[in-house]
Every structure is written in structure tokens, then in C-alpha cells.
Protein backbone atom coordinates (compact mmCIF):
# COMPACT_ATOMS: atom_id res chain seq x y z
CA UNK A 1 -6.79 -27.40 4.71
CA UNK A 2 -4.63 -25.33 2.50
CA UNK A 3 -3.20 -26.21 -0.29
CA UNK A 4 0.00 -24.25 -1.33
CA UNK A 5 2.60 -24.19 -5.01
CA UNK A 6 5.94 -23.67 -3.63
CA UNK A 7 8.21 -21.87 -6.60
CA UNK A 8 11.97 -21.83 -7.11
CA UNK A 9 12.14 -19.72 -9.70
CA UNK A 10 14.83 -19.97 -12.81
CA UNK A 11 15.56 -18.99 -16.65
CA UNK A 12 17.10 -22.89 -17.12
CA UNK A 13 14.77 -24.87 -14.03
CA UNK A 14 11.87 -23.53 -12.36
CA UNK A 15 11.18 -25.67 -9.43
CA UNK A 16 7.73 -26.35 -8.14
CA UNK A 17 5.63 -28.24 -5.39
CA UNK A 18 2.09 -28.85 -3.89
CA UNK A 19 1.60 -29.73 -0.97
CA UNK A 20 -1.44 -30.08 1.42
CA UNK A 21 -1.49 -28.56 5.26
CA UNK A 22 -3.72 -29.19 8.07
CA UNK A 23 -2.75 -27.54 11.45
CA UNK A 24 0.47 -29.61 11.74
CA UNK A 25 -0.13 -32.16 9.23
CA UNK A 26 1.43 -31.65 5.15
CA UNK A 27 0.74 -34.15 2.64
CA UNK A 28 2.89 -34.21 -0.63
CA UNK A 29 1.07 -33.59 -3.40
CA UNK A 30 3.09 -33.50 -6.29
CA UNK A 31 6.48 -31.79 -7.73
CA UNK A 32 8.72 -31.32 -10.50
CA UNK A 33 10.52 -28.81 -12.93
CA UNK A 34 9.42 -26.73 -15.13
CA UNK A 35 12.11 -26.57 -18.51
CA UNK A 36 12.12 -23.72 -20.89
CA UNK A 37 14.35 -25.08 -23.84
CA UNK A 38 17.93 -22.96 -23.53
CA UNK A 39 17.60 -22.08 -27.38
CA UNK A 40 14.32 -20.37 -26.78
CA UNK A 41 14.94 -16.22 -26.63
CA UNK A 42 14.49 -14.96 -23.50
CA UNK A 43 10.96 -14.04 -24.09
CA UNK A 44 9.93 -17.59 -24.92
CA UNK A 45 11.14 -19.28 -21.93
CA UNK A 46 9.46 -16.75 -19.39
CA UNK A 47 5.90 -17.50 -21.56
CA UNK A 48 6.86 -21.17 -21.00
CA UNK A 49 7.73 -20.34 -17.02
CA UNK A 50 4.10 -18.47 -17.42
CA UNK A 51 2.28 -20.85 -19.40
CA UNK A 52 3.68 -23.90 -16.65
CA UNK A 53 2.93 -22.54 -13.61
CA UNK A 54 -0.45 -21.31 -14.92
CA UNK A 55 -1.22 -25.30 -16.25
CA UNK A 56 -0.17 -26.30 -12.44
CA UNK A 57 -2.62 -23.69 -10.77
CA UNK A 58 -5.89 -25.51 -13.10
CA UNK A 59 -4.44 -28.89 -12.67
CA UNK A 60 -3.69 -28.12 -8.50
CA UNK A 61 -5.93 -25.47 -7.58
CA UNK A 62 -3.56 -23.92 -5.16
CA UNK A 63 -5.10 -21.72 -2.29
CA UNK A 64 -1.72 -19.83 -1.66
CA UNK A 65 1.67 -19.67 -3.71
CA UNK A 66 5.05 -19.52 -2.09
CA UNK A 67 7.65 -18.13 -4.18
CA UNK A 68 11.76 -17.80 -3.59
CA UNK A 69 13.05 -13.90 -3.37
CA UNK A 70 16.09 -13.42 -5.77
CA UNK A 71 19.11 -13.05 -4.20
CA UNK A 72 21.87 -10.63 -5.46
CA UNK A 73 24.30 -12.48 -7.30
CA UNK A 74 27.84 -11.25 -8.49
CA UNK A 75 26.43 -10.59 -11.64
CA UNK A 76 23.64 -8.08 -12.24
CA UNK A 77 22.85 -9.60 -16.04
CA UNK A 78 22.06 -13.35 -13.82
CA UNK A 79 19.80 -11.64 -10.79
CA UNK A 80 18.10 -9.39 -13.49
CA UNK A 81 16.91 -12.80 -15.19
CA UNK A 82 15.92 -14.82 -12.15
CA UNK A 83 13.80 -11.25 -11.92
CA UNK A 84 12.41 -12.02 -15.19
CA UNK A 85 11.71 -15.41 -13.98
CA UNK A 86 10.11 -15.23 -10.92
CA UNK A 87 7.96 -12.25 -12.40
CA UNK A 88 6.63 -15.02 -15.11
CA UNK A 89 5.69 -17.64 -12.05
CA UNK A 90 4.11 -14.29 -9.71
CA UNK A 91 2.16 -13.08 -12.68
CA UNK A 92 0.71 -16.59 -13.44
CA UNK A 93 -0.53 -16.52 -9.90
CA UNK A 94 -1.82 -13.21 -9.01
CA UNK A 95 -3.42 -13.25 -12.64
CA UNK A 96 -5.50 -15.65 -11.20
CA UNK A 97 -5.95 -13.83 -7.87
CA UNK A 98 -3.64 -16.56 -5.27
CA UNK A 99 -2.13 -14.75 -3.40
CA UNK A 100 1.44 -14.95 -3.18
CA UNK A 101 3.73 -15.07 0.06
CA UNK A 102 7.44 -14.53 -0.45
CA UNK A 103 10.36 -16.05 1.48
CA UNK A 104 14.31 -14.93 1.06
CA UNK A 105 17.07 -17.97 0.40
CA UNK A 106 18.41 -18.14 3.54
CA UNK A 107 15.10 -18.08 5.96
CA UNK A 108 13.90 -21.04 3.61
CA UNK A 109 17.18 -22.85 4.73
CA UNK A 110 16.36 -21.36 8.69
CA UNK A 111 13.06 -22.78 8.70
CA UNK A 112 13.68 -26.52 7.66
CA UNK A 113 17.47 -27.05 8.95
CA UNK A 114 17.72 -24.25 11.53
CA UNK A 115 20.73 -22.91 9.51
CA UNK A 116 20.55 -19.74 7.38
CA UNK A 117 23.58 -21.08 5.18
CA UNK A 118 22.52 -24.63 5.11
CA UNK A 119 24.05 -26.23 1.96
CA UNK A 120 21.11 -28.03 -0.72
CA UNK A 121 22.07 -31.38 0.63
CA UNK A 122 20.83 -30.18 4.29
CA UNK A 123 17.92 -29.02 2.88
CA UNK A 124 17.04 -32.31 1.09
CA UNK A 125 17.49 -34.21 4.26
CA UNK A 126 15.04 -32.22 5.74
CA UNK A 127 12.27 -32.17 2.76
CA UNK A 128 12.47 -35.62 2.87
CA UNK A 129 12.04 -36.17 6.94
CA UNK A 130 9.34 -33.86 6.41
CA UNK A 131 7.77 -34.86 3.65
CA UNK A 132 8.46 -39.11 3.24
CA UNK A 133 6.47 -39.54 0.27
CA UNK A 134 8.35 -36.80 -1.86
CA UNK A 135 11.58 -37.85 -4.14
CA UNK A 136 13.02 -34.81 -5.35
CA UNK A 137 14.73 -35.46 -8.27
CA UNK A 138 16.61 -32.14 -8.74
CA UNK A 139 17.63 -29.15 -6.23
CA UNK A 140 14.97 -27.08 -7.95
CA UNK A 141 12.73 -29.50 -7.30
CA UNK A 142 13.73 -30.23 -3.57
CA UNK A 143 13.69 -26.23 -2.99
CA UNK A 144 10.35 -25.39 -4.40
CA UNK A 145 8.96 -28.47 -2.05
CA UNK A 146 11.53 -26.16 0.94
CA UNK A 147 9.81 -23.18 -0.20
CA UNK A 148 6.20 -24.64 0.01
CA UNK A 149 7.03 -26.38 3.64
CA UNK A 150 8.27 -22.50 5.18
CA UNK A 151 4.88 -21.30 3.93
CA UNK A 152 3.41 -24.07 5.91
CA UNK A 153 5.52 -23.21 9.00
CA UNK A 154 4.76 -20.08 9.15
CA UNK A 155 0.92 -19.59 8.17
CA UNK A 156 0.47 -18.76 11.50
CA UNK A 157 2.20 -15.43 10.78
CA UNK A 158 -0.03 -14.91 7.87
CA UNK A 159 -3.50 -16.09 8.69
């Protein structure tokens, strides 16, 4: 069995799942969001991003962590601070030696729907068929449990 913390990464939401998997088998865990308050600086809110995923590594004990790439957005000031953000989440894990696997927006989407440009809706339908006992709440949410199932998928690649 391995259990793996799927991360969508974000300044506002950072989205994050466990889940369990067994050959073919993957048992929801638990998920949720982590919040940095908006009126924090900058700095703040990627120690709460750090300080959050590193209370969901001793409360999980996660084998593996799957993490979201950042895409390139129109604006260089908003991909530079999903940077920021998913460096917080990577540096919680690898700080505690999990290693982490990284998978790009649209192969996440590829690997649950079969569609690179699947919309979040897609993806939902498919995190639940896949997963019956999770209720995403929020997209973050539904993605990290999207980025934690692709790791699942494709262990075979790693391992």
C-alpha cells in the first residue's frame, strides 16, 4: 500500500488529498483546503501553506506527495506566486524526505477524463466515480484528490 498527499497548490486555496492505493484499489482518505488569510503579507501565507501541509504529513504520514506544475498564466506577477506557493507545499515535503512526483494541468485532466482540456466539472465527475466516498467541496479540493489519483495511475511509471 501507498499512501500519497495530492497538492493543488495556491496563494488564496491550496488544495489537498490522501488517499490510499493497492495495485488497483484507492481508498479516500481525507481532503480539504488549506486557507492563508488574504490580509496576511505574502510571506505569511506561504509559512501558513508550509506550516499546513507539514501538519497533514504528521497527521497522514504520506509515503509519496503529488504536487500540480504551475502553468504560465497571462500574467507573470500570478505564475510567479503559485511558484511561491507550490515551493511552500514541496519544501514541507522534501524537508521531511517524501519524495515528490510532479504532474502538469492538463495530463492531470488526461489521466482521469481522457481529455487534456477537460473543464473542472469533468474532472469532478470523474474524482467522484473514482473515488465514491470523497465530497469535494471546492475545485481545489476536487483537483488535489485529481492530482493524488494520476499519481496512483501512473506508479507503475515510477516504481
Amino acid at each position: 500500500m501507498t499512501r500519497i498527499l495530492g497538492i493543488d497548490p495556491g496563494l488564496l486555496h491550496t488544495g489537498w488529498a490522501v488517499i490510499d492505493t493497492a495495485g488497483s484499489n484507492r481508498t479516500y482518505i481525507a481532503s480539504g483546503v488549506i486557507l492563508p488569510p488574504t490580509r496576511d503579507a505574502l510571506p505569511v501565507r506561504l509559512a501558513n501553506i508550509f506550516r499546513g501541509v507539514s501538519e497533514l504529513i504528521d497527521t497522514f504520514s504520506p509515503d509519496v506527495c503529488s504536487i500540480e506544475i504551475t502553468f504560465v498564466n497571462k500574467n507573470p506577477q500570478t505564475t510567479l506566486a503559485l511558484g511561491h506557493a507550490r515551493a511552500a507545499a514541496i519544501v514541507a515535503a522534501s524537508s521531511r524526505d517524501i519524495p515528490i512526483y510532479e504532474y502538469e494541468p492538463n495530463k492531470v485532466k488526461k489521466a482521469l477524463t481522457s481529455a487534456g482540456h477537460a473543464d473542472k466539472d469533468q474532472v469532478y465527475k470523474m474524482v467522484r466515480i473514482l473515488l465514491p466516498a470523497a465530497h469535494p467541496k471546492t475545485p481545489d479540493e476536487s483537483d488535489a484528490l485529481a492530482i493524488a489519483l494520476t499519481h496512483a495511475n501512473m506508479t507503475k511509471f515510477h516504481f
